[in-house]
N, C-alpha and C. Protein backbone atom coordinates (compact mmCIF):
# COMPACT_ATOMS: atom_id res chain seq x y z
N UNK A 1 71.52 -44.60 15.15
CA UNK A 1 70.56 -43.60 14.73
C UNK A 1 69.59 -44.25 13.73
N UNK A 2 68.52 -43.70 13.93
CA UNK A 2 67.54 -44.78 12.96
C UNK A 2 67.58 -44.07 11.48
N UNK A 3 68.02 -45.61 10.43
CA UNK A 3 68.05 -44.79 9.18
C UNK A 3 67.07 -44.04 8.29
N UNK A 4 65.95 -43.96 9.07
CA UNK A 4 65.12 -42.99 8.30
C UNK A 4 64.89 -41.45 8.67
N UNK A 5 65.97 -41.02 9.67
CA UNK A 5 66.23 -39.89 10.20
C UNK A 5 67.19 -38.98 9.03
N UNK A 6 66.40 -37.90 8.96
CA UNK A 6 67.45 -36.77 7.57
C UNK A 6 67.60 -35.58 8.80
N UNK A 7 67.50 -35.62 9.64
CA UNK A 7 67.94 -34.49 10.73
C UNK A 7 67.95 -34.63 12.09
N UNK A 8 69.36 -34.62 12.21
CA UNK A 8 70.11 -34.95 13.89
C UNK A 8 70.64 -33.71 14.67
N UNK A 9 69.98 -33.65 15.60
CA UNK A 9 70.57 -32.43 16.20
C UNK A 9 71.83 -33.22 17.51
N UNK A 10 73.09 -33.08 17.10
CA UNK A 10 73.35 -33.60 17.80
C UNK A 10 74.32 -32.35 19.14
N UNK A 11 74.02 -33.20 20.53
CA UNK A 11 74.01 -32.12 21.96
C UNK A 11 75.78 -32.98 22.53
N UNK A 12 76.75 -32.34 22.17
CA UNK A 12 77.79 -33.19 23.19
C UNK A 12 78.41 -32.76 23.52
N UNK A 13 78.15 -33.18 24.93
CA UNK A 13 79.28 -32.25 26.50
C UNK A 13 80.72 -32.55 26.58
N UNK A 14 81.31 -31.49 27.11
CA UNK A 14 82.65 -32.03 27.00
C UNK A 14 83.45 -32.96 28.00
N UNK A 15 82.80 -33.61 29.09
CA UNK A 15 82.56 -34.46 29.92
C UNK A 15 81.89 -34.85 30.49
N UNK A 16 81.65 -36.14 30.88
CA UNK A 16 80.61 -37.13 31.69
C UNK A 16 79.89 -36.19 32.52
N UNK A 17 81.06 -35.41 33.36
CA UNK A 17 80.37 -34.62 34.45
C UNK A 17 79.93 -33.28 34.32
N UNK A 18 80.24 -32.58 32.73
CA UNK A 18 80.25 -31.28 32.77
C UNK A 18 78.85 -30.95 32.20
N UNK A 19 78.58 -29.82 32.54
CA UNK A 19 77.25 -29.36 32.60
C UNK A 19 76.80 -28.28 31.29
N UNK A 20 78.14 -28.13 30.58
CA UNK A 20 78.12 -27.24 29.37
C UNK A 20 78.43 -28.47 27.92
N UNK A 21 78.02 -27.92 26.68
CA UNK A 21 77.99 -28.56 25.59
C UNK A 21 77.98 -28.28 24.45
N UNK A 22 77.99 -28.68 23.14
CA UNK A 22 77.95 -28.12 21.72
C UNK A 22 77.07 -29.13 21.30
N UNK A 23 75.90 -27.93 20.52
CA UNK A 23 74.63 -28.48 19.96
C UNK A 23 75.03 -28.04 17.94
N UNK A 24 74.73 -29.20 17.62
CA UNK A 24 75.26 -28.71 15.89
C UNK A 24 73.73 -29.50 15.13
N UNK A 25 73.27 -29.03 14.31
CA UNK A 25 71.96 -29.56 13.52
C UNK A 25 72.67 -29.64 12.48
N UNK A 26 72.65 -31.26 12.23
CA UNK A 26 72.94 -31.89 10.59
C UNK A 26 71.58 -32.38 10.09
N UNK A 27 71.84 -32.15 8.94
CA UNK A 27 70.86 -32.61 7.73
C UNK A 27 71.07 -33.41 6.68
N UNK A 28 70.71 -34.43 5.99
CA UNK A 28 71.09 -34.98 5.18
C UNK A 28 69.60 -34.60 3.74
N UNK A 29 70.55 -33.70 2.94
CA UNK A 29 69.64 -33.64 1.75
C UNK A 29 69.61 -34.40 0.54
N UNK A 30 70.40 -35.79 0.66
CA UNK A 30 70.70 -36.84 -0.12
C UNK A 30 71.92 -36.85 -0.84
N UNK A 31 72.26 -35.82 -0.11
CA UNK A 31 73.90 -35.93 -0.66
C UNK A 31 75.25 -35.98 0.27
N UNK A 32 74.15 -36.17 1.53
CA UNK A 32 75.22 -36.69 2.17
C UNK A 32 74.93 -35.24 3.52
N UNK A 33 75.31 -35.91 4.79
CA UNK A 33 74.71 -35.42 5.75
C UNK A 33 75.74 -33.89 5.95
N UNK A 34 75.29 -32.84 6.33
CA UNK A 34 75.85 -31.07 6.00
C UNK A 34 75.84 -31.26 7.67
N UNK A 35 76.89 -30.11 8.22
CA UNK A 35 76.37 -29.47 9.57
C UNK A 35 76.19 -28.61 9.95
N UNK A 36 75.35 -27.76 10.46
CA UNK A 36 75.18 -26.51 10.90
C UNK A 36 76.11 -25.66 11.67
N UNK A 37 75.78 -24.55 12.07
CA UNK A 37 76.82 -23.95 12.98
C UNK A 37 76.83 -24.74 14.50
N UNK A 38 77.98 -24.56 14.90
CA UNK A 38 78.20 -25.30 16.87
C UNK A 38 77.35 -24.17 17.27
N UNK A 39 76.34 -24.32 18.48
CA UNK A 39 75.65 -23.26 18.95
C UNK A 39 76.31 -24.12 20.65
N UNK A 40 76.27 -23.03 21.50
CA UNK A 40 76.58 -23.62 22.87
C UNK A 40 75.64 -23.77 23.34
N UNK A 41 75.73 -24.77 24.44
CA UNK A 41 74.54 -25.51 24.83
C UNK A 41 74.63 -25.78 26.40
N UNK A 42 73.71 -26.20 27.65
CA UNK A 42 73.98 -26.59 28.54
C UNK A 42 73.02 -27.94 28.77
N UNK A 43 73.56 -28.48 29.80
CA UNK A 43 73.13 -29.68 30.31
C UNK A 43 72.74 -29.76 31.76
N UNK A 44 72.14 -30.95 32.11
CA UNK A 44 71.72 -31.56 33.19
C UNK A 44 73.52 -31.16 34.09
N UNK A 45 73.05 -30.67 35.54
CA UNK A 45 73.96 -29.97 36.66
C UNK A 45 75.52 -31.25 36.51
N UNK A 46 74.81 -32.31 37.11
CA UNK A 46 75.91 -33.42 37.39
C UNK A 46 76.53 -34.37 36.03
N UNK A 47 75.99 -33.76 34.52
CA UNK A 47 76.67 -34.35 33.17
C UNK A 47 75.59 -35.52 32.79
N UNK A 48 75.98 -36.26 32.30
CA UNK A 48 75.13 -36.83 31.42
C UNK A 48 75.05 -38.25 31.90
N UNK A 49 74.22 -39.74 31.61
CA UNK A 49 73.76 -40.60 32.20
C UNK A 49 73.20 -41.14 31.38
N UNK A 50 73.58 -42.42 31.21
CA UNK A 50 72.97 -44.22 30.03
C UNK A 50 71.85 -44.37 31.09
N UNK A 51 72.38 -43.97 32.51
CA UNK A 51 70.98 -44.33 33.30
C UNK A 51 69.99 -43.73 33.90
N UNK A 52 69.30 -43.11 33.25
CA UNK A 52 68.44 -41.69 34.10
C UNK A 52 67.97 -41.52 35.11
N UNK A 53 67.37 -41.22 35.75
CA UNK A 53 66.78 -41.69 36.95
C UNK A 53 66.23 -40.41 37.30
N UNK A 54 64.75 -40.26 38.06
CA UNK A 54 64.12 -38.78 38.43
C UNK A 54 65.03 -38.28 39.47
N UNK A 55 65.51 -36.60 39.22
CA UNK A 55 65.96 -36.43 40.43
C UNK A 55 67.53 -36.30 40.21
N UNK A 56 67.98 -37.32 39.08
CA UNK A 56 69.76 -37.53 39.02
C UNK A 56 70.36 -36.16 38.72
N UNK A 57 69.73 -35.25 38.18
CA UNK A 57 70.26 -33.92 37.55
C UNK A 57 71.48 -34.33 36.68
N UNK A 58 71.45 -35.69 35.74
CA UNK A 58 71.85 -35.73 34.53
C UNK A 58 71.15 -35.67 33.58
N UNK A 59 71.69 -35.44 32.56
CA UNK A 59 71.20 -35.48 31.09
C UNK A 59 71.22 -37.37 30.75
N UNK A 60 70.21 -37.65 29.88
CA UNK A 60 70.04 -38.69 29.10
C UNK A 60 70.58 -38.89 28.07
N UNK A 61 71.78 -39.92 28.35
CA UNK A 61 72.47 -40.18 27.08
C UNK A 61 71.93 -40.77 25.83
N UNK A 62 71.66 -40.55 24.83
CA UNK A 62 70.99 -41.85 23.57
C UNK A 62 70.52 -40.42 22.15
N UNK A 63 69.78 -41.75 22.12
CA UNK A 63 69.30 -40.77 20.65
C UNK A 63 67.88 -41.06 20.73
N UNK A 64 67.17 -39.62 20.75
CA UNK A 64 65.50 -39.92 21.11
C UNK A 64 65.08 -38.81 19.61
N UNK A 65 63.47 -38.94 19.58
CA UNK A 65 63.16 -38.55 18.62
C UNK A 65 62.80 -37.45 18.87
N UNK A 66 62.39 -36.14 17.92
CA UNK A 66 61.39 -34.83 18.42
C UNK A 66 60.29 -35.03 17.50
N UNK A 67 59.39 -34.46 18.18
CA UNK A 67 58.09 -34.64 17.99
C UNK A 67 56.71 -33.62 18.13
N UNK A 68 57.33 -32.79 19.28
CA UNK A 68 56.30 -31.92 19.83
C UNK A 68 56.57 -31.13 20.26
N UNK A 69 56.41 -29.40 19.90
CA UNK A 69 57.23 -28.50 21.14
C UNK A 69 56.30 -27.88 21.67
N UNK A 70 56.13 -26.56 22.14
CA UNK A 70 55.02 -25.48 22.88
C UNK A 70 56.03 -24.54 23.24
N UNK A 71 54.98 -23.50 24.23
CA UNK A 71 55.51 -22.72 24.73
C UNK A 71 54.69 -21.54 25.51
N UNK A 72 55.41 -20.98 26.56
CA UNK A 72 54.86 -19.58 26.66
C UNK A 72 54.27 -18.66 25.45
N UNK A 73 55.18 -18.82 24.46
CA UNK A 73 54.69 -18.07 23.34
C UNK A 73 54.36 -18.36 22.38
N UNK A 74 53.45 -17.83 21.19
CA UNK A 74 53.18 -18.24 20.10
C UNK A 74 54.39 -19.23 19.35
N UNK A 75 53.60 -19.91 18.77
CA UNK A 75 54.56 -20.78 17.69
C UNK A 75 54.91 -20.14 17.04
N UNK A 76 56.14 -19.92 16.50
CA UNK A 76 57.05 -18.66 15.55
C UNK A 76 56.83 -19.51 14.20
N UNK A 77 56.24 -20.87 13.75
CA UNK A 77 56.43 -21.44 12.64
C UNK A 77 57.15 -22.79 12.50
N UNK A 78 56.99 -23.32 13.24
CA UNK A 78 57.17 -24.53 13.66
C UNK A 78 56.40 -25.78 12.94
N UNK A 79 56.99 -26.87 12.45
CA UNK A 79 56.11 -27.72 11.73
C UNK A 79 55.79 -28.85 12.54
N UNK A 80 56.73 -28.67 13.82
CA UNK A 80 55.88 -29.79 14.80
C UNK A 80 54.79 -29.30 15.32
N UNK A 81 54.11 -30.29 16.21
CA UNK A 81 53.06 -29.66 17.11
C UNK A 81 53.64 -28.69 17.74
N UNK A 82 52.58 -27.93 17.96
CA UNK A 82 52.75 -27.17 19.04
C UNK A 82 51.94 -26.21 20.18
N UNK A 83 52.11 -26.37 20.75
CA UNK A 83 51.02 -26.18 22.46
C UNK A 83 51.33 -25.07 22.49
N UNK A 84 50.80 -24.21 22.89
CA UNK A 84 50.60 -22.74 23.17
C UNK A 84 50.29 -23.04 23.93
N UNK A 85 50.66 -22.46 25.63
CA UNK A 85 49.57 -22.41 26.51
C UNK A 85 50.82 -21.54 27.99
N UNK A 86 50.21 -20.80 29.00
CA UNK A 86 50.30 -20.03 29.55
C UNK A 86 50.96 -20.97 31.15
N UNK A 87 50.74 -22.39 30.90
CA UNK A 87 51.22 -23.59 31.97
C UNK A 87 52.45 -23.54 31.59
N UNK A 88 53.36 -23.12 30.43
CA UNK A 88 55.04 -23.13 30.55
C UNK A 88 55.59 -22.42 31.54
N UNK A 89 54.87 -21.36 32.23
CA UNK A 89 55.54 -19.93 32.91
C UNK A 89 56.71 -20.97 33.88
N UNK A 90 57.47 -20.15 34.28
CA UNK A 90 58.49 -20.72 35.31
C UNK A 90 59.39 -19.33 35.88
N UNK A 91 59.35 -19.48 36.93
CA UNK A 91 60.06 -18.71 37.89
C UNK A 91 61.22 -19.50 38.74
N UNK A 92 61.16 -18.28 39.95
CA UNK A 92 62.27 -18.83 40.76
C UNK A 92 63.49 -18.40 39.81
N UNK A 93 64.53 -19.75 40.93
CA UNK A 93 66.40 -19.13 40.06
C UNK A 93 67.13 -20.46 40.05
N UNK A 94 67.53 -20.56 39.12
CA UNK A 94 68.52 -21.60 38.67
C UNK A 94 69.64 -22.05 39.97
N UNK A 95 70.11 -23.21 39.80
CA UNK A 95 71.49 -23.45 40.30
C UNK A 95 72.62 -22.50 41.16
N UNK A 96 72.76 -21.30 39.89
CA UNK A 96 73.69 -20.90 40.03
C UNK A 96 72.88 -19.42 40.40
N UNK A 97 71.82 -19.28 41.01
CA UNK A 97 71.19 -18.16 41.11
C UNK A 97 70.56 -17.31 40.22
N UNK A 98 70.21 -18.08 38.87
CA UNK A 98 70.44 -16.87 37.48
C UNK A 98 68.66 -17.53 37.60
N UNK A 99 68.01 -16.40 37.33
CA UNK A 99 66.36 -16.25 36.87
C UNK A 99 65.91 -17.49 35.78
N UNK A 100 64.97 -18.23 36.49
CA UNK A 100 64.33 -18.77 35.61
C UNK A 100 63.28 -18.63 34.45
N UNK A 101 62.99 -17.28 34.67
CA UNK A 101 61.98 -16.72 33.98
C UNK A 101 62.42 -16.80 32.18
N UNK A 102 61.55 -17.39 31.70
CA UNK A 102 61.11 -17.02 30.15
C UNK A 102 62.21 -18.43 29.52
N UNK A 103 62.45 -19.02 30.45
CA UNK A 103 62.97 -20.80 29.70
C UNK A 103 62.09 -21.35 29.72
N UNK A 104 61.17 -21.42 29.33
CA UNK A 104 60.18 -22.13 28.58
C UNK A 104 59.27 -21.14 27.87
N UNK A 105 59.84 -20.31 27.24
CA UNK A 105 59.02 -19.38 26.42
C UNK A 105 58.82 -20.59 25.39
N UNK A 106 59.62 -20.99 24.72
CA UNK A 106 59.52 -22.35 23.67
C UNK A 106 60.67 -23.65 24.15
N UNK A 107 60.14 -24.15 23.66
CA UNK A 107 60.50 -25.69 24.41
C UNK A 107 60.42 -26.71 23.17
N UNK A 108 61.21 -27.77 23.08
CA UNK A 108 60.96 -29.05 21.65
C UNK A 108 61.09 -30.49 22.91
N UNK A 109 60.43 -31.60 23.15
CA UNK A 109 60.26 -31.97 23.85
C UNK A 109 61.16 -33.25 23.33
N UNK A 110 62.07 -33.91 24.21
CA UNK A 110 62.65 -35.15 23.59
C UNK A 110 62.03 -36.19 24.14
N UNK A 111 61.78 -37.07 22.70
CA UNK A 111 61.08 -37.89 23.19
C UNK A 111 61.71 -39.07 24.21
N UNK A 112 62.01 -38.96 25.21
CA UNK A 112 62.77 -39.93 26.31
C UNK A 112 61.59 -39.80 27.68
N UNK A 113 61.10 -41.05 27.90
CA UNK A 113 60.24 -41.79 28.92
C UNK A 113 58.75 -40.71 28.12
N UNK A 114 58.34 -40.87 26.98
CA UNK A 114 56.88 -39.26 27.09
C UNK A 114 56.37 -40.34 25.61
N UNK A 115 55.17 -39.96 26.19
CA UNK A 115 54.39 -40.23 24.69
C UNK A 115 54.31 -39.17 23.37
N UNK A 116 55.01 -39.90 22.49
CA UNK A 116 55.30 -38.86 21.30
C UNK A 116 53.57 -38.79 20.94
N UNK A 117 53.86 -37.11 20.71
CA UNK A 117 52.08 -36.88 19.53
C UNK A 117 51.58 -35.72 20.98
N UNK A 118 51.69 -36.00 22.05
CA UNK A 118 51.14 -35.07 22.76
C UNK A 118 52.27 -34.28 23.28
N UNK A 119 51.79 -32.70 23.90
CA UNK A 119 52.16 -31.59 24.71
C UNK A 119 52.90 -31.94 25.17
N UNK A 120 54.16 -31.02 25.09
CA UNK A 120 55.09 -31.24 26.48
C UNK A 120 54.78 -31.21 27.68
N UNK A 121 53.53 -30.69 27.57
CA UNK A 121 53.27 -30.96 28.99
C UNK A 121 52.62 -32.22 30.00
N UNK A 122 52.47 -33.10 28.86
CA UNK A 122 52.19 -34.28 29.11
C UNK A 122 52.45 -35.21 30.10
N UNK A 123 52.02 -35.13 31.42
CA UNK A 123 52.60 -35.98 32.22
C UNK A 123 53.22 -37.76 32.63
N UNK A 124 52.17 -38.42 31.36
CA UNK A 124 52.79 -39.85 31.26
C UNK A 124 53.90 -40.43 31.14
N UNK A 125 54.74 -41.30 31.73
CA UNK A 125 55.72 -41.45 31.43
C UNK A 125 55.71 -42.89 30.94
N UNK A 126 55.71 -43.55 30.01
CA UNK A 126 55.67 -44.84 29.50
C UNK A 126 56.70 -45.74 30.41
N UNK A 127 57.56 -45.95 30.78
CA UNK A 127 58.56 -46.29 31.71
C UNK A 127 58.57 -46.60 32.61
N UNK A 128 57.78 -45.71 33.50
CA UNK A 128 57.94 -45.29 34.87
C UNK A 128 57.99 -43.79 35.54
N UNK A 129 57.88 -43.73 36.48
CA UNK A 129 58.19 -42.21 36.87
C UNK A 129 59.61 -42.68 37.19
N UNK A 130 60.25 -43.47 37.96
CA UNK A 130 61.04 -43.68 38.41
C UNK A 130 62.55 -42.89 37.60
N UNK A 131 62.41 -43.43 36.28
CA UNK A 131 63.14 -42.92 35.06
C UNK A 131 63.45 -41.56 34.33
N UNK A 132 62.22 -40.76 35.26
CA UNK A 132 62.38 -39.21 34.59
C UNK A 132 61.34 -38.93 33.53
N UNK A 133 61.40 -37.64 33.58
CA UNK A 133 60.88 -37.27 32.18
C UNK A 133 60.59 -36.05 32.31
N UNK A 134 59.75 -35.33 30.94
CA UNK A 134 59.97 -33.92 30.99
C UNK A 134 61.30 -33.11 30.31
N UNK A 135 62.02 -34.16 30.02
CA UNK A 135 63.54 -33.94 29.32
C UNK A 135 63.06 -33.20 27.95
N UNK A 136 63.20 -31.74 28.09
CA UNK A 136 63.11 -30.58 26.91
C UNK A 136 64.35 -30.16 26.45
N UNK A 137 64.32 -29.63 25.22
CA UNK A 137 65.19 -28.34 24.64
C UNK A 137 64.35 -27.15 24.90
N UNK A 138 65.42 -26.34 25.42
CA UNK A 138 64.71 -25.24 26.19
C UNK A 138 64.95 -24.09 25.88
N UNK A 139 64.92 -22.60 26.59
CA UNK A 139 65.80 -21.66 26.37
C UNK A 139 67.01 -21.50 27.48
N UNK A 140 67.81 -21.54 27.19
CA UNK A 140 69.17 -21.10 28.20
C UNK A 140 68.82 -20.26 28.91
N UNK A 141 68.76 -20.70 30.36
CA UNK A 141 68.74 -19.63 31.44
C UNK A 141 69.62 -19.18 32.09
N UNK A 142 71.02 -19.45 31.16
CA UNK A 142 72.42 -18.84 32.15
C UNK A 142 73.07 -19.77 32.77
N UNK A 143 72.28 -21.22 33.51
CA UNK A 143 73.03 -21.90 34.23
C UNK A 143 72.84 -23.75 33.70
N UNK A 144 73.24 -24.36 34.57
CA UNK A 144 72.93 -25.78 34.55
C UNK A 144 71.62 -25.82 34.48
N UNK A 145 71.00 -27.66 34.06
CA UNK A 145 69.73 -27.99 33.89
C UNK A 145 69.03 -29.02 35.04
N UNK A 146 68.13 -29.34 35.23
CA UNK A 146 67.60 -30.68 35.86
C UNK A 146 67.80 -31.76 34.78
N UNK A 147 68.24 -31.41 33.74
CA UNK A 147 68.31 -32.81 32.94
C UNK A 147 67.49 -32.65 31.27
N UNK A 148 67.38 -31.27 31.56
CA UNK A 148 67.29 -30.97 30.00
C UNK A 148 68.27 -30.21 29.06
N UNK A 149 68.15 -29.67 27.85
CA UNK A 149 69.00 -28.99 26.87
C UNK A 149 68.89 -27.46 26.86
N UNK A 150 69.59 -26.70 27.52
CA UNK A 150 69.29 -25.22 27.57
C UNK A 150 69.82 -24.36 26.34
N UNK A 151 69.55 -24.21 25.04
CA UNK A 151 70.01 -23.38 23.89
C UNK A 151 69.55 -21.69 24.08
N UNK A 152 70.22 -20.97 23.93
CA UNK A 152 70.40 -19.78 23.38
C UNK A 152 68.83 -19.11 22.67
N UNK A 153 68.27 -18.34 22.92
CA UNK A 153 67.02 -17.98 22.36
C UNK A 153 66.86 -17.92 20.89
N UNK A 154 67.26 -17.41 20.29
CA UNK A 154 67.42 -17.29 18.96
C UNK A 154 68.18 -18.72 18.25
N UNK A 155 69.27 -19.53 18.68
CA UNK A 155 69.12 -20.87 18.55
C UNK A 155 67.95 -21.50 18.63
N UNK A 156 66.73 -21.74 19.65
CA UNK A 156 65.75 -22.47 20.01
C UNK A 156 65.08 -21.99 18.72
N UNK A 157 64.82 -20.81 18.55
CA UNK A 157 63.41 -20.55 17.98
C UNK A 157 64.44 -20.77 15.94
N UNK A 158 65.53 -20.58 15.87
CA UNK A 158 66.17 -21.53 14.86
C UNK A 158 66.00 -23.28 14.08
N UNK A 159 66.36 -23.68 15.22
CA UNK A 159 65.99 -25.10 15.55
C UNK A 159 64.23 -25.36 15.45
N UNK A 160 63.47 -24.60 15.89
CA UNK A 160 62.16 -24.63 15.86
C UNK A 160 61.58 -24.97 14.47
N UNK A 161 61.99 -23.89 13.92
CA UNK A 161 61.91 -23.21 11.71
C UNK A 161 62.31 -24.35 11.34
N UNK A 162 63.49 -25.30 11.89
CA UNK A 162 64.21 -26.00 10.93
C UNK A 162 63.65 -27.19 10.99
N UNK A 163 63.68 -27.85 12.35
CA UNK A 163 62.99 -29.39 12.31
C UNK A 163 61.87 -29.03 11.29
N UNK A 164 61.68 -30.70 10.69
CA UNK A 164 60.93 -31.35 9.90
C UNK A 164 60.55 -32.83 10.08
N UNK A 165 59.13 -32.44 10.30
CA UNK A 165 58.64 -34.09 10.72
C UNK A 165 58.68 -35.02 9.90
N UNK A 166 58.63 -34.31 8.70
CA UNK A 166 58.84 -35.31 7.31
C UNK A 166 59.97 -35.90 7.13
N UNK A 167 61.34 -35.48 7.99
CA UNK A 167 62.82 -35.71 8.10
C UNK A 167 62.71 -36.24 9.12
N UNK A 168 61.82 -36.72 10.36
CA UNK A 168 62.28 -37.76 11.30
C UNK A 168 63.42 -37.17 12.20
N UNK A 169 63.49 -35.87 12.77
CA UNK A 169 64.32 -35.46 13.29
C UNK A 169 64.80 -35.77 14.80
N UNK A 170 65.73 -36.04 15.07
CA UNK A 170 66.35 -37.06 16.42
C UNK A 170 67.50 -35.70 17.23
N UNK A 171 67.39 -36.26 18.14
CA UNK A 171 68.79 -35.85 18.93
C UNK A 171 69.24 -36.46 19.81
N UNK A 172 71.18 -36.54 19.12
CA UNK A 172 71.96 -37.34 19.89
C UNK A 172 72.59 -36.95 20.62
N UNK A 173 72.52 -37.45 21.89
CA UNK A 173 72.95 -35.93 23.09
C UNK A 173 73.65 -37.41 24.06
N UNK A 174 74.96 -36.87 24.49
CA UNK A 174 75.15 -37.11 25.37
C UNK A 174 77.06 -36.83 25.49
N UNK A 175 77.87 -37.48 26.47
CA UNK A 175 79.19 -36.78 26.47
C UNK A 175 80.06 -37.17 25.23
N UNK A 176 81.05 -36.58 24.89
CA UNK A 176 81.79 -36.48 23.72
C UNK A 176 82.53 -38.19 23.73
N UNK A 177 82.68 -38.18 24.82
CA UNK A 177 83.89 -39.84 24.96
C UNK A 177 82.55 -40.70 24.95
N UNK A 178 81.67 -40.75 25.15
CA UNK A 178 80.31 -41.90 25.09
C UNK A 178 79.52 -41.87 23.44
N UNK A 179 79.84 -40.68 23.26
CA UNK A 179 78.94 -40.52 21.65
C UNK A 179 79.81 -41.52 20.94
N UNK A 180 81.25 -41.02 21.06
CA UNK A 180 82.52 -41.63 20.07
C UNK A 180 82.50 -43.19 20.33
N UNK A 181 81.71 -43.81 20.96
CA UNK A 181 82.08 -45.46 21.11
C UNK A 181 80.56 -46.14 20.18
């Protein structure tokens, strides 16, 4: 984790392959890093992945930075950027049949294969396409992800209030037996 980070949100599944997770936001106020409440979390369909790839329907294992969120809806107060714009809408139905509607009301974009500083909606991928991208914290739509972080509504827009760009805020996401090594 890079040591100039004072806030880690860290995302970890309870297996390689499982598609559910616990998201906890620590802070370090110089006295030593605090943790927030466990909020439940979901993941990419097929679990998590050191190797991403477009398409894998895993999650990206590592530790990337945040930087930028948006949304369907107004910014509730957010000190990152943030995009307002009416291009989040999403329909259709999840995986497991559950409505896609209103997961991307707000969104925090991780920075993995994306140029930090712009919109999530940003299509560049520094990398490659090959590698993915588009990897958000989102709102929970009930089911599995393509490879992003699905939190709880009132979690998201939590997490939103709290990051601080001045704290260098990261998230370390990936399965519980891969974080621990």
């Amino acid at each position: 984790m890079p040591t100039e980070s004072r806030q880690a949100l860290v995302v970890s599944g309870s297996g390689p392959d499982a598609s559910t997770a616990t998201a906890t936001l620590y802070r370090d106020d110089g006295e030593g890093w605090r943790a927030g409440p466990a909020w439940p979390a979901r993941n990419g369909r097929r679990g998590w992945t050191t190797d991403h790839r477009e398409g894998d329907l895993r999650s990206p294992v590592g530790v990337f930075t945040l930087s930028d969120a948006g949304g369907r809806l107004p910014d509730p107060g957010s000190r990152l950027g943030y995009d307002r714009s009416d291009a989040f809408t999403v329909d259709g139905t999840g995986f497991e049949g559950e409505p896609l509607a209103g997961s991307f009301d707000h969104v925090i974009a991780i920075d993995y294969n994306r140029v930090p500083g712009t919109s999530p909606l940003d299509r560049r991928r520094p990398r490659g396409g090959r590698y993915g991208g588009g990897i958000w914290l989102h709102v929970d739509h009930g089911g599995p992800t393509h490879g992003c972080v699905g939190l709880r509504p009132e979690h998201l827009r939590e997490l939103l209030l709290a990051l601080d760009p001045a704290r260098r805020p990261v998230v370390v996401m990936g399965d519980a037996e891969t974080l621990a090594q």
